[in-house]
C-alpha atoms as a PDB file:
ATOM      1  CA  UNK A   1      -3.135   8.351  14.946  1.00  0.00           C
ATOM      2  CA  UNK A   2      -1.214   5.543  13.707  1.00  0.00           C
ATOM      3  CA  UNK A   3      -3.547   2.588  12.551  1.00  0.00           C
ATOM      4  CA  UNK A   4      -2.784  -1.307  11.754  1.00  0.00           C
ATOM      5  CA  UNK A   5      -4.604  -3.518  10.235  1.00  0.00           C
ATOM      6  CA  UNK A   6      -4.583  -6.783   7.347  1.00  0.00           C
ATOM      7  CA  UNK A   7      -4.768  -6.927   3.781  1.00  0.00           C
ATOM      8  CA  UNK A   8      -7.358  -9.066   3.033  1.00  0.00           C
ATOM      9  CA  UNK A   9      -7.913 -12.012   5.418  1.00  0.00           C
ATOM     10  CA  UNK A  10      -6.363 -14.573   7.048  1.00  0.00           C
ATOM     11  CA  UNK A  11      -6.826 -17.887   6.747  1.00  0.00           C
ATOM     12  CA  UNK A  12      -7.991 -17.874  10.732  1.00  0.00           C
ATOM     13  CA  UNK A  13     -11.096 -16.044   9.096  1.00  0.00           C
ATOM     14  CA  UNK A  14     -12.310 -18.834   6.608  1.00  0.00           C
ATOM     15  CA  UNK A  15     -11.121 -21.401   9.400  1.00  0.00           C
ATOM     16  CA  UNK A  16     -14.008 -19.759  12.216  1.00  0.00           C
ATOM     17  CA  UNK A  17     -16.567 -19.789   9.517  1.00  0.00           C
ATOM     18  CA  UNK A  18     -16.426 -16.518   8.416  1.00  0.00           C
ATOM     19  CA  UNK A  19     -16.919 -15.563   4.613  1.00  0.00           C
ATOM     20  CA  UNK A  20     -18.143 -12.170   3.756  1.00  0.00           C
ATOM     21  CA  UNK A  21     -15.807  -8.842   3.873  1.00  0.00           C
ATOM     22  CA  UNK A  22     -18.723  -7.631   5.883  1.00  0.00           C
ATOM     23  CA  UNK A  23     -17.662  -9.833   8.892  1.00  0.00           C
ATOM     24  CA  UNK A  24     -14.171  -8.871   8.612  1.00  0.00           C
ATOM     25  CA  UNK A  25     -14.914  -5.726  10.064  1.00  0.00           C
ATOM     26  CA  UNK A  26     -15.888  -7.039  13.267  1.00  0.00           C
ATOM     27  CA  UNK A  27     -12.832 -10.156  12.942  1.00  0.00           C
ATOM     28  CA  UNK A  28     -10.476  -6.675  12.700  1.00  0.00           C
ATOM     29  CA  UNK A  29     -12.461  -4.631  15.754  1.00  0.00           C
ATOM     30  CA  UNK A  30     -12.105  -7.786  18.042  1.00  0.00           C
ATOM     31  CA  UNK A  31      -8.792  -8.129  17.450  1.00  0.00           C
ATOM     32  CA  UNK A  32      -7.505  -4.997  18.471  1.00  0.00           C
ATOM     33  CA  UNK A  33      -6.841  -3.893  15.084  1.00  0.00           C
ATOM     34  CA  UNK A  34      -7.518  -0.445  13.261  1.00  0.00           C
ATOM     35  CA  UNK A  35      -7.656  -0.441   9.057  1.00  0.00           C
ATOM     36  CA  UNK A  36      -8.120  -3.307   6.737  1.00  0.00           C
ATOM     37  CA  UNK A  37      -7.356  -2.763   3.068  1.00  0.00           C
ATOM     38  CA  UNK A  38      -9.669  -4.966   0.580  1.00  0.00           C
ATOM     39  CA  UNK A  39      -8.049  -5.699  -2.903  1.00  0.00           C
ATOM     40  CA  UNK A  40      -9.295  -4.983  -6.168  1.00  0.00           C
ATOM     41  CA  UNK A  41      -6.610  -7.037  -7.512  1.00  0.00           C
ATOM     42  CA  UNK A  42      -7.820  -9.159 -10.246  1.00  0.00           C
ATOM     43  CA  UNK A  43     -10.088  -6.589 -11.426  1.00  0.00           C
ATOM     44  CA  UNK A  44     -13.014  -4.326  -9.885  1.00  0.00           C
ATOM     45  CA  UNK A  45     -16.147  -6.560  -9.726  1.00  0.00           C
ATOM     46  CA  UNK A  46     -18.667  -5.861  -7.118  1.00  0.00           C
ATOM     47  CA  UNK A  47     -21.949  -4.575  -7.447  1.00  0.00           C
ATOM     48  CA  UNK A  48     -22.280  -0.930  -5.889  1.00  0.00           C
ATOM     49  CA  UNK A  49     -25.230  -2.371  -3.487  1.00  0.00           C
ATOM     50  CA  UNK A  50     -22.721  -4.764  -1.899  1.00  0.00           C
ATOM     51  CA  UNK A  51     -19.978  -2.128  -1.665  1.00  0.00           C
ATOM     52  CA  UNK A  52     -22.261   0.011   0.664  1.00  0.00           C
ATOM     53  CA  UNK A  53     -23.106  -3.112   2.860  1.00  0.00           C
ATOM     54  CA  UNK A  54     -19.320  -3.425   3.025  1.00  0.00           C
ATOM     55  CA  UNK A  55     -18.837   0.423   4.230  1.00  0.00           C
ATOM     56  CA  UNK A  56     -21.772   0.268   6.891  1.00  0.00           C
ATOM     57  CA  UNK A  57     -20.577  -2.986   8.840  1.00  0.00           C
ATOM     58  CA  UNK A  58     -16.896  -1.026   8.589  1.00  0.00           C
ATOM     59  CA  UNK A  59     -18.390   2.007   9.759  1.00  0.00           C
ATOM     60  CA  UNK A  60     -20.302   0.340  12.498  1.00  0.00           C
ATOM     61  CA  UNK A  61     -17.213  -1.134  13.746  1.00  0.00           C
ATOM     62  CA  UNK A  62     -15.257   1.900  13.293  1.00  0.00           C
ATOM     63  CA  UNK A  63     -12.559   0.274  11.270  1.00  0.00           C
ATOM     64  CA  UNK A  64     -10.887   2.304   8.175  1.00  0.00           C
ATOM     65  CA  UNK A  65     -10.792   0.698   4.813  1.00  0.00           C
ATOM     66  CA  UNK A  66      -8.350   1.492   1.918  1.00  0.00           C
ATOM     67  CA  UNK A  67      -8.280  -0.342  -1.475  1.00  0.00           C
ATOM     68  CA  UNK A  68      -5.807  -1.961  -3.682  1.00  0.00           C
ATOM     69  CA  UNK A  69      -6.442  -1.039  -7.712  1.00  0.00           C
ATOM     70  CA  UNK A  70      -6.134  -3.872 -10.048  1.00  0.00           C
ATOM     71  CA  UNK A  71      -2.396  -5.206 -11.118  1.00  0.00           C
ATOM     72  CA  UNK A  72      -2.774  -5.001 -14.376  1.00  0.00           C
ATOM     73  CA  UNK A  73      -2.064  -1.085 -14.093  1.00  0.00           C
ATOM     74  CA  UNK A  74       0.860   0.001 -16.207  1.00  0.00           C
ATOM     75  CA  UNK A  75       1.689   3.992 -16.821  1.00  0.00           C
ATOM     76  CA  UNK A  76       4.329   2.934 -19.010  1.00  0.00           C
ATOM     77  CA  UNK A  77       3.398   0.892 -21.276  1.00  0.00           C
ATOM     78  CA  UNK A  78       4.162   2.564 -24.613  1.00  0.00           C
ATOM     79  CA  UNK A  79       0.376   2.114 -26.107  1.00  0.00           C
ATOM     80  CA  UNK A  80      -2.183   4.938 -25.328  1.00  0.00           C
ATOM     81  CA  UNK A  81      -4.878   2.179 -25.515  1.00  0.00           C
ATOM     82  CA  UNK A  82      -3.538   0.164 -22.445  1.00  0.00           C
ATOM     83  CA  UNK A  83      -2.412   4.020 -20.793  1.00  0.00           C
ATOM     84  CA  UNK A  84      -6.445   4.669 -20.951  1.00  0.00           C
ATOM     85  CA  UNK A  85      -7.398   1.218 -19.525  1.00  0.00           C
ATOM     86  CA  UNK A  86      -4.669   2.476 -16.572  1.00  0.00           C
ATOM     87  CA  UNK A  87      -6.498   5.581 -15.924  1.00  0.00           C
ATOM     88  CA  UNK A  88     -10.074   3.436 -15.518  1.00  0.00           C
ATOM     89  CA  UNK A  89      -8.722   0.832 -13.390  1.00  0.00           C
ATOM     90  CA  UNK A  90      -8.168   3.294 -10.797  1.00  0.00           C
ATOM     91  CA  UNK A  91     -11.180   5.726 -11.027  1.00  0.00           C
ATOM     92  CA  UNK A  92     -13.108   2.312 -11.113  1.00  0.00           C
ATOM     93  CA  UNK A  93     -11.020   1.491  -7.582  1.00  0.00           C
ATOM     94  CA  UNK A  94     -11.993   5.662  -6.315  1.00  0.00           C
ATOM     95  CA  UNK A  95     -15.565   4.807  -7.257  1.00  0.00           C
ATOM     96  CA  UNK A  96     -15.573   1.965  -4.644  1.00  0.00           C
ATOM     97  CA  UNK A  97     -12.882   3.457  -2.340  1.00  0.00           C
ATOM     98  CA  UNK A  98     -15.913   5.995  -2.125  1.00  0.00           C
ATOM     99  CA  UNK A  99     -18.961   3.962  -1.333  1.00  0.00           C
ATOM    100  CA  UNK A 100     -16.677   2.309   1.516  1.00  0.00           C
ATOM    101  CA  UNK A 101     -16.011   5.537   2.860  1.00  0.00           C
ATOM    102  CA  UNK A 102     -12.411   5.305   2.959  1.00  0.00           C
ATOM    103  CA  UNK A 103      -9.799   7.693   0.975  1.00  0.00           C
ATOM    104  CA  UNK A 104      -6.953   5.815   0.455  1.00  0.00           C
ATOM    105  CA  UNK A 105      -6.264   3.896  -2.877  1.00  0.00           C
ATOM    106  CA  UNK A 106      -2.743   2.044  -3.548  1.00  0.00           C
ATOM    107  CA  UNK A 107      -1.723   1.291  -6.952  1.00  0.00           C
ATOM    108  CA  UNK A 108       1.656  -0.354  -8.901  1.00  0.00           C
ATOM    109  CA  UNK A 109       2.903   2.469 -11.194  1.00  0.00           C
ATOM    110  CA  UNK A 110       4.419   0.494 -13.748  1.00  0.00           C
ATOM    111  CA  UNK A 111       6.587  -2.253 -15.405  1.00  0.00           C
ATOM    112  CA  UNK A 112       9.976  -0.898 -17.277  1.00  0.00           C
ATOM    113  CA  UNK A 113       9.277  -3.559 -20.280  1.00  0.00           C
ATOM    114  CA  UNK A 114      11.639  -2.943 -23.041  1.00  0.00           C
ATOM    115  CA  UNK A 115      12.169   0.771 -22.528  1.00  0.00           C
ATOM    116  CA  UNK A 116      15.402   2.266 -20.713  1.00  0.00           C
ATOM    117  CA  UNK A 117      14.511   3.006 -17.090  1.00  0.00           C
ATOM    118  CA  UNK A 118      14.527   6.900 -17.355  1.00  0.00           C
ATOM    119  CA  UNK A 119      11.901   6.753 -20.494  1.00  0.00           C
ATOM    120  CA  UNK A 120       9.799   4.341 -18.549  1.00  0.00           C
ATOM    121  CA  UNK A 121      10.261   6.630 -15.349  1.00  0.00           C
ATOM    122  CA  UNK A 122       9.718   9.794 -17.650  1.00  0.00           C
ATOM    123  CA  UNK A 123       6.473   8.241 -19.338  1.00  0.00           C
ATOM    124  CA  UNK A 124       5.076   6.759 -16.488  1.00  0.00           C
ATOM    125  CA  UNK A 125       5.161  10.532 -14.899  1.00  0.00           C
ATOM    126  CA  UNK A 126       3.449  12.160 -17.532  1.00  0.00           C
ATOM    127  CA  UNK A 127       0.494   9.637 -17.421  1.00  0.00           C
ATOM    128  CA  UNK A 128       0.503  10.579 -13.641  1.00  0.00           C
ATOM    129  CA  UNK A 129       0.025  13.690 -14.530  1.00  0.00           C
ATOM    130  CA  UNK A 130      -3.212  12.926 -16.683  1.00  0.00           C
ATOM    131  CA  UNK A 131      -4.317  10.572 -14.183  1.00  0.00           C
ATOM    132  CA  UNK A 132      -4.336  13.597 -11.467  1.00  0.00           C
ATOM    133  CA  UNK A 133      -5.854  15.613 -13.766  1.00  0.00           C
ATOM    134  CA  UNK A 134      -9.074  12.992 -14.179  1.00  0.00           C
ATOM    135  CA  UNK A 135      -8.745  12.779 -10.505  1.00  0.00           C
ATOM    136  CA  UNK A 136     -10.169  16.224 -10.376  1.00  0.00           C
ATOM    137  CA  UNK A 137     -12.557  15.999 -12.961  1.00  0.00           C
ATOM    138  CA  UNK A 138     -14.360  13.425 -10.990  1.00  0.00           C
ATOM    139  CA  UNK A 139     -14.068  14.639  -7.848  1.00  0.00           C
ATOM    140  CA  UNK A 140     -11.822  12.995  -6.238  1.00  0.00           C
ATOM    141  CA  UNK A 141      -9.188  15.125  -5.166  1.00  0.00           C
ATOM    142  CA  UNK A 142     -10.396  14.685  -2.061  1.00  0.00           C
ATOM    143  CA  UNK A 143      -8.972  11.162  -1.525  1.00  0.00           C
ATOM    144  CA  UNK A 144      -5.076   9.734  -1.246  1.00  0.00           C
ATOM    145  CA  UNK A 145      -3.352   7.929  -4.510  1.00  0.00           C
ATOM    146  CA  UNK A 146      -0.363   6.270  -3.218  1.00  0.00           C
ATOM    147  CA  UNK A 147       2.000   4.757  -6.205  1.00  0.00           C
ATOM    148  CA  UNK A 148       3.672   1.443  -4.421  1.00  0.00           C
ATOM    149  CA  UNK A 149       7.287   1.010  -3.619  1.00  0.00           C
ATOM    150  CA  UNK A 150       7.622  -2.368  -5.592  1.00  0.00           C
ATOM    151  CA  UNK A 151       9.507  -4.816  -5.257  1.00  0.00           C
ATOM    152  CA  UNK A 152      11.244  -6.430  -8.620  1.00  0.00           C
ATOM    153  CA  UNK A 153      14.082  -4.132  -9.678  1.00  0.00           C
ATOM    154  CA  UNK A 154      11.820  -4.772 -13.363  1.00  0.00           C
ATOM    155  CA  UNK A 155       9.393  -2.426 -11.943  1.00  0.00           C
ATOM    156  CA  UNK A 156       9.565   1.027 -11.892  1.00  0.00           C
ATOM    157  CA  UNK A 157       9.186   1.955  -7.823  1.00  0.00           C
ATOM    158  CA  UNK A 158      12.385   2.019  -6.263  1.00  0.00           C
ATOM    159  CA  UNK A 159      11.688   4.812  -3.534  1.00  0.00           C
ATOM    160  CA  UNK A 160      13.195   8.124  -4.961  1.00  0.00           C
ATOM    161  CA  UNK A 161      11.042   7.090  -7.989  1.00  0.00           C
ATOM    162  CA  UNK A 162       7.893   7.221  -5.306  1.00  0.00           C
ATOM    163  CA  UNK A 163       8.595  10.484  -4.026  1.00  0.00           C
ATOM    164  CA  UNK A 164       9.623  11.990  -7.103  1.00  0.00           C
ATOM    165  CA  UNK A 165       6.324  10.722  -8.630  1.00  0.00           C
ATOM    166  CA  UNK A 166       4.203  11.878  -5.533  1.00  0.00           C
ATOM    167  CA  UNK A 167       6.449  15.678  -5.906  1.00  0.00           C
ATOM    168  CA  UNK A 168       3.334  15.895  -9.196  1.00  0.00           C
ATOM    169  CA  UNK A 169       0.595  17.093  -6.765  1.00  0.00           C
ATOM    170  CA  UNK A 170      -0.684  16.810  -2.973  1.00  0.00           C
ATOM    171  CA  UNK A 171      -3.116  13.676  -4.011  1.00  0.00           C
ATOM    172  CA  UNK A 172      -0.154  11.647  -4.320  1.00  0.00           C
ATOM    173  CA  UNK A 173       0.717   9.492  -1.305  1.00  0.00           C
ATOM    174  CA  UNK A 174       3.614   7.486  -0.830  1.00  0.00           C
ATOM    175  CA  UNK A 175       3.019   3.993  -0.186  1.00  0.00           C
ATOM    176  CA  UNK A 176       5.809   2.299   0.740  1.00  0.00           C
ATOM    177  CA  UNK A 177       6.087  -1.553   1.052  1.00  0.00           C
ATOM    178  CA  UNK A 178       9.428  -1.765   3.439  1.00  0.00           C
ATOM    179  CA  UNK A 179       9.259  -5.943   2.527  1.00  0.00           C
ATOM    180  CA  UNK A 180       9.173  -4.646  -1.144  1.00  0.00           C
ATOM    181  CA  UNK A 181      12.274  -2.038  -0.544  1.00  0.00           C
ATOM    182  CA  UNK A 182      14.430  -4.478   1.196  1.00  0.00           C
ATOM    183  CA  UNK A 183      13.796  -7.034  -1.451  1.00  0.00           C
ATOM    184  CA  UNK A 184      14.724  -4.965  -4.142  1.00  0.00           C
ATOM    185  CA  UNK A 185      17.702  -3.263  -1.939  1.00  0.00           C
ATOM    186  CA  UNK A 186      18.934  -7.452  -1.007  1.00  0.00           C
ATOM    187  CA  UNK A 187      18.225  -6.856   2.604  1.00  0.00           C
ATOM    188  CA  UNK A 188      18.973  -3.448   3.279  1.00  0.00           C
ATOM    189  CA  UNK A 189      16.820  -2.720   6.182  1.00  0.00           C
ATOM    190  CA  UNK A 190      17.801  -4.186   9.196  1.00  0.00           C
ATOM    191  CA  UNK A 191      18.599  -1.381  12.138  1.00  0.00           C
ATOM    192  CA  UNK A 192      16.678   1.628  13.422  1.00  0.00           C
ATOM    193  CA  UNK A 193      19.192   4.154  11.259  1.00  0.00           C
ATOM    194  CA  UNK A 194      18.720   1.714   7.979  1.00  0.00           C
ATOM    195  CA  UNK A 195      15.062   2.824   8.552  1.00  0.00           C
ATOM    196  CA  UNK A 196      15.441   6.359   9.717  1.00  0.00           C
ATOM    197  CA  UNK A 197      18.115   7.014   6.551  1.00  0.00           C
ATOM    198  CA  UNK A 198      15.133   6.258   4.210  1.00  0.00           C
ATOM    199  CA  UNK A 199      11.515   8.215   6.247  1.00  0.00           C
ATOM    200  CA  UNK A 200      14.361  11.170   6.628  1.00  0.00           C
ATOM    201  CA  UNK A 201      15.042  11.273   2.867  1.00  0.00           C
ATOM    202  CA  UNK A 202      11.024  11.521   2.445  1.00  0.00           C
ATOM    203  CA  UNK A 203      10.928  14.009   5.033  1.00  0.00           C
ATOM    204  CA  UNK A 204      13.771  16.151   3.302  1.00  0.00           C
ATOM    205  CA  UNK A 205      11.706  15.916  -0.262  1.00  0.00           C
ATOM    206  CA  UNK A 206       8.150  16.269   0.733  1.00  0.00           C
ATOM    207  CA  UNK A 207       7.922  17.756   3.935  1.00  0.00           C
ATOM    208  CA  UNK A 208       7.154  16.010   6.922  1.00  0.00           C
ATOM    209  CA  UNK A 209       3.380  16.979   7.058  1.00  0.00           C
ATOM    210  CA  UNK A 210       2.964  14.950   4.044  1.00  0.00           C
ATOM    211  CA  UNK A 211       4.746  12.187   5.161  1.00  0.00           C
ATOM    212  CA  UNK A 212       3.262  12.123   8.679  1.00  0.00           C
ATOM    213  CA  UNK A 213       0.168   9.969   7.769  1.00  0.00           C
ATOM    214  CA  UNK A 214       1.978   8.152   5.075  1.00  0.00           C
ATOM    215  CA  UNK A 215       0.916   4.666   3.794  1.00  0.00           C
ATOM    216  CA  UNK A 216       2.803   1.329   4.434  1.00  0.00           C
ATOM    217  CA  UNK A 217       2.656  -2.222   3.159  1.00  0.00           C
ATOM    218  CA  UNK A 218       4.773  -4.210   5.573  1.00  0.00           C
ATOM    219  CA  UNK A 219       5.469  -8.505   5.297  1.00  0.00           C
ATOM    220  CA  UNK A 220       8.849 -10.424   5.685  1.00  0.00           C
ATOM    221  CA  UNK A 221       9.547 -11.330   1.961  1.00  0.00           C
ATOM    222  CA  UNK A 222      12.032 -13.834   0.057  1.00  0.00           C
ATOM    223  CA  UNK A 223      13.977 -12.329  -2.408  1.00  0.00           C
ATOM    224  CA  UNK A 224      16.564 -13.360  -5.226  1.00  0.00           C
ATOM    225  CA  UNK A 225      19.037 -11.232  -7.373  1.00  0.00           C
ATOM    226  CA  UNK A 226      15.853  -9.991  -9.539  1.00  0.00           C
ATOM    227  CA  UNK A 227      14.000  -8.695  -6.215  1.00  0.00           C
ATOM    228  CA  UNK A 228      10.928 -10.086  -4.674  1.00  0.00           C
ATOM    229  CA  UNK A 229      10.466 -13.819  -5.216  1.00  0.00           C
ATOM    230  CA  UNK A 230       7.369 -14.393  -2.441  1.00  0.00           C
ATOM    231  CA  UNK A 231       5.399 -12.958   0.491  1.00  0.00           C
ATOM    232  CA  UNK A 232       6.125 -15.066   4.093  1.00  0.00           C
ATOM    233  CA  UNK A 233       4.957 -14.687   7.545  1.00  0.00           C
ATOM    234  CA  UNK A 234       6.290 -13.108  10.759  1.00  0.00           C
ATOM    235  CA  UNK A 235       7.478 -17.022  11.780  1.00  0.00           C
ATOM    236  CA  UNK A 236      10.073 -16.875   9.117  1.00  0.00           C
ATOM    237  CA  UNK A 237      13.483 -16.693  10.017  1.00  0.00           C
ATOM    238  CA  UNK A 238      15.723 -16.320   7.174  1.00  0.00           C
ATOM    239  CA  UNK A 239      14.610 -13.328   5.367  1.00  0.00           C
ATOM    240  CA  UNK A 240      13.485  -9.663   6.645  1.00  0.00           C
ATOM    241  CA  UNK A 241      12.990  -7.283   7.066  1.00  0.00           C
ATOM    242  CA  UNK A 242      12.010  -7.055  10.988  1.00  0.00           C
ATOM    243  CA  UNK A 243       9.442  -4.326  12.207  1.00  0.00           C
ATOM    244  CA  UNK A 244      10.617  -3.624  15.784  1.00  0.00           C
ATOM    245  CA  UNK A 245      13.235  -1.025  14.335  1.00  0.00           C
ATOM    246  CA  UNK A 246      10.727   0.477  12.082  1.00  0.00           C
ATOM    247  CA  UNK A 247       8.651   1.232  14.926  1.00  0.00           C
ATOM    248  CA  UNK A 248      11.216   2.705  16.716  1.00  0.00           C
ATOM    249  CA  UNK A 249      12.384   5.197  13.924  1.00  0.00           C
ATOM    250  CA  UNK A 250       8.626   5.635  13.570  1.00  0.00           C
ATOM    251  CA  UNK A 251       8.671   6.805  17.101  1.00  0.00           C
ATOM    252  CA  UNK A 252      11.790   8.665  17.109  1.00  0.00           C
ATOM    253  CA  UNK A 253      10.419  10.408  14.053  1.00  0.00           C
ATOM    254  CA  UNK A 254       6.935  11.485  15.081  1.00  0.00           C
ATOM    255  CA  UNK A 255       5.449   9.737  11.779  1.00  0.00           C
ATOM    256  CA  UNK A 256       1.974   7.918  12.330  1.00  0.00           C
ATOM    257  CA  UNK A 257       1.302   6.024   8.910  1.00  0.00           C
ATOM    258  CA  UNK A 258      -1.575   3.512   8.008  1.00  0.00           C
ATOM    259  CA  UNK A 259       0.135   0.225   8.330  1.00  0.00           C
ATOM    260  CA  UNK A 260      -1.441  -2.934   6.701  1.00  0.00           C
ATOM    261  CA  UNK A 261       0.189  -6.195   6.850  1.00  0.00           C
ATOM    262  CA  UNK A 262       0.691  -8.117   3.548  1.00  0.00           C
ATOM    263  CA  UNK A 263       2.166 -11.582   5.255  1.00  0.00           C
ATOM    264  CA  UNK A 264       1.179 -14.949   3.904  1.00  0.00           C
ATOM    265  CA  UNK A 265      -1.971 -16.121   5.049  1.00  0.00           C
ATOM    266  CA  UNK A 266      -1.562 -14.428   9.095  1.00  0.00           C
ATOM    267  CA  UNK A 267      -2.104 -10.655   7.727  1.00  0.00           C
ATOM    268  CA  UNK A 268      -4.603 -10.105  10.755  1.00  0.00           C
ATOM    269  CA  UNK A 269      -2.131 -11.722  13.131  1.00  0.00           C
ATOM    270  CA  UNK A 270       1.172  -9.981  12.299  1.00  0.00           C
ATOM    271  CA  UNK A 271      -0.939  -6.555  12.042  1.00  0.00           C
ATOM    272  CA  UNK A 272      -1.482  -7.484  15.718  1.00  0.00           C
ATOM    273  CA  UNK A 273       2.104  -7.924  16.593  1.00  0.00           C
ATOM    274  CA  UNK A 274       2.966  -5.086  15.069  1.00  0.00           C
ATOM    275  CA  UNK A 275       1.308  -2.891  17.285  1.00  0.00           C
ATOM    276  CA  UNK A 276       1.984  -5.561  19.983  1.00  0.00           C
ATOM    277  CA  UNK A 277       5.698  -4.406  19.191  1.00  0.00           C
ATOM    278  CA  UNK A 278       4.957  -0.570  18.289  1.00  0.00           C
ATOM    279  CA  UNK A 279       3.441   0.225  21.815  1.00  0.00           C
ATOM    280  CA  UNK A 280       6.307  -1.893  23.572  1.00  0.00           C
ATOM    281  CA  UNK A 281       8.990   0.724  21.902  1.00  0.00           C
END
């Protein structure tokens, strides 16, 4: 079933009083909404005794939760040390993806730096295919990793990079960040087909069961000639890209991903007019 839900919270949450991640699950339950995906950003600091306070007040309220690894991940930077700080920012991020009981974890593959683009590509695949293998050695094979359509053209994520990179094995998810792929595209999605062109081309490489219950990232974004420039809200006007013919490819193509809203500040409130506008297509 297709679920919606914010990244983080709103300012609406701090402005009723509310502080904890706890609360948020009940914030996301009252609003109609179905996931909420709590960042590990900045780094993965939380106690393991808070974590599982976290996963009972989500389980209570029968919301999902998904988390965001750190930023600072990089599979290609050129020195093994950094690689190996890669590889424990997300088993940190699995650790606590597990004691909330979800089993979805998004991470940025990587930065291009000073290499060309197919040795930063080519690198940042082989330490994908170390990271799967410490996936399995800690048991966690069980859960989704879904490398993040990104959206400075300095990053390595365009989205044939994503699928090729998720082609490595079946714990690779795509996540893809439509605000992120129209930034990087200069405003490429704006019609049904513009949509349909690119879950079709997933389809075609990784079969449409994988790609069923894929994982999105979706916020109007401004954008310059390098790509992404800042997240906005669903009040903007001048940049996109729109949702309404997402959700109608969506539709027309039988997919039902995990959709979490990255907007500025109204992530609960856009996640709600998303599936405001998914169940009026």
């Amino acid at each position: 079933m297709i679920k919606f839900g914010p990244s983080g919270n709103s300012q609406s949450f701090y402005d009723q009083g509310y502080k904890h991640t706890e609360q948020a699950a009940k914030y996301c339950k009252d609003l109609g909404l179905d996931c909420f995906e709590y960042s590990f950003g900045r780094g993965v600091n939380m106690s393991e005794g808070k974590a599982i306070t976290i996963c009972e007040a989500f389980k209570e309220q029968d919301i999902e939760i998904s988390v965001h690894a750190p930023y600072f991940i990089n599979f290609a930077n050129p020195s093994d040390e950094a690689a190996q700080k890669s590889y424990g920012y997300v088993l940190d991020s699995a650790k606590y993806l597990r004691l909330f009981g979800g089993n979805r974890l998004v991470f940025h593959p990587a930065a291009q730096g000073k290499a060309t683009r197919e040795a930063a590509v080519a690198l940042c695949a082989e330490r994908m295919k170390v990271l799967r293998d410490y996936v399995y050695l800690n048991g966690y094979e069980d859960m989704y990793f879904c490398p993040e359509v990104m959206g400075k053209l300095a990053q390595i994520g365009d989205l044939k990079e994503i699928v090729e990179l998720c082609k490595i094995d079946k714990i690779y998810l795509p996540a893809v960040d439509f605000g992120h792929l129209n930034s990087r595209e200069q405003g490429s999605l704006k019609t049904v087909s513009d949509y349909k062109e690119r879950l079709e081309y997933m389809i075609a490489e990784l079969g449409y069961e994988r790609v069923k219950h894929f994982h999105v990232h979706f916020s109007k974004i401004m954008y310059g000639a390098k790509g992404e420039i800042k997240h906005l809200t669903f009040a903007d006007t001048e940049y996109g890209p729109e949702f309404e013919p997402l959700a109608a490819a969506l539709k027309e193509l039988k997919l039902e991903p995990y959709i979490v809203s990255e907007s500025d500040g109204t992530q609960a409130e856009d996640a709600v007019a998303m599936k405001q506008l998914y169940n009026k297509v």
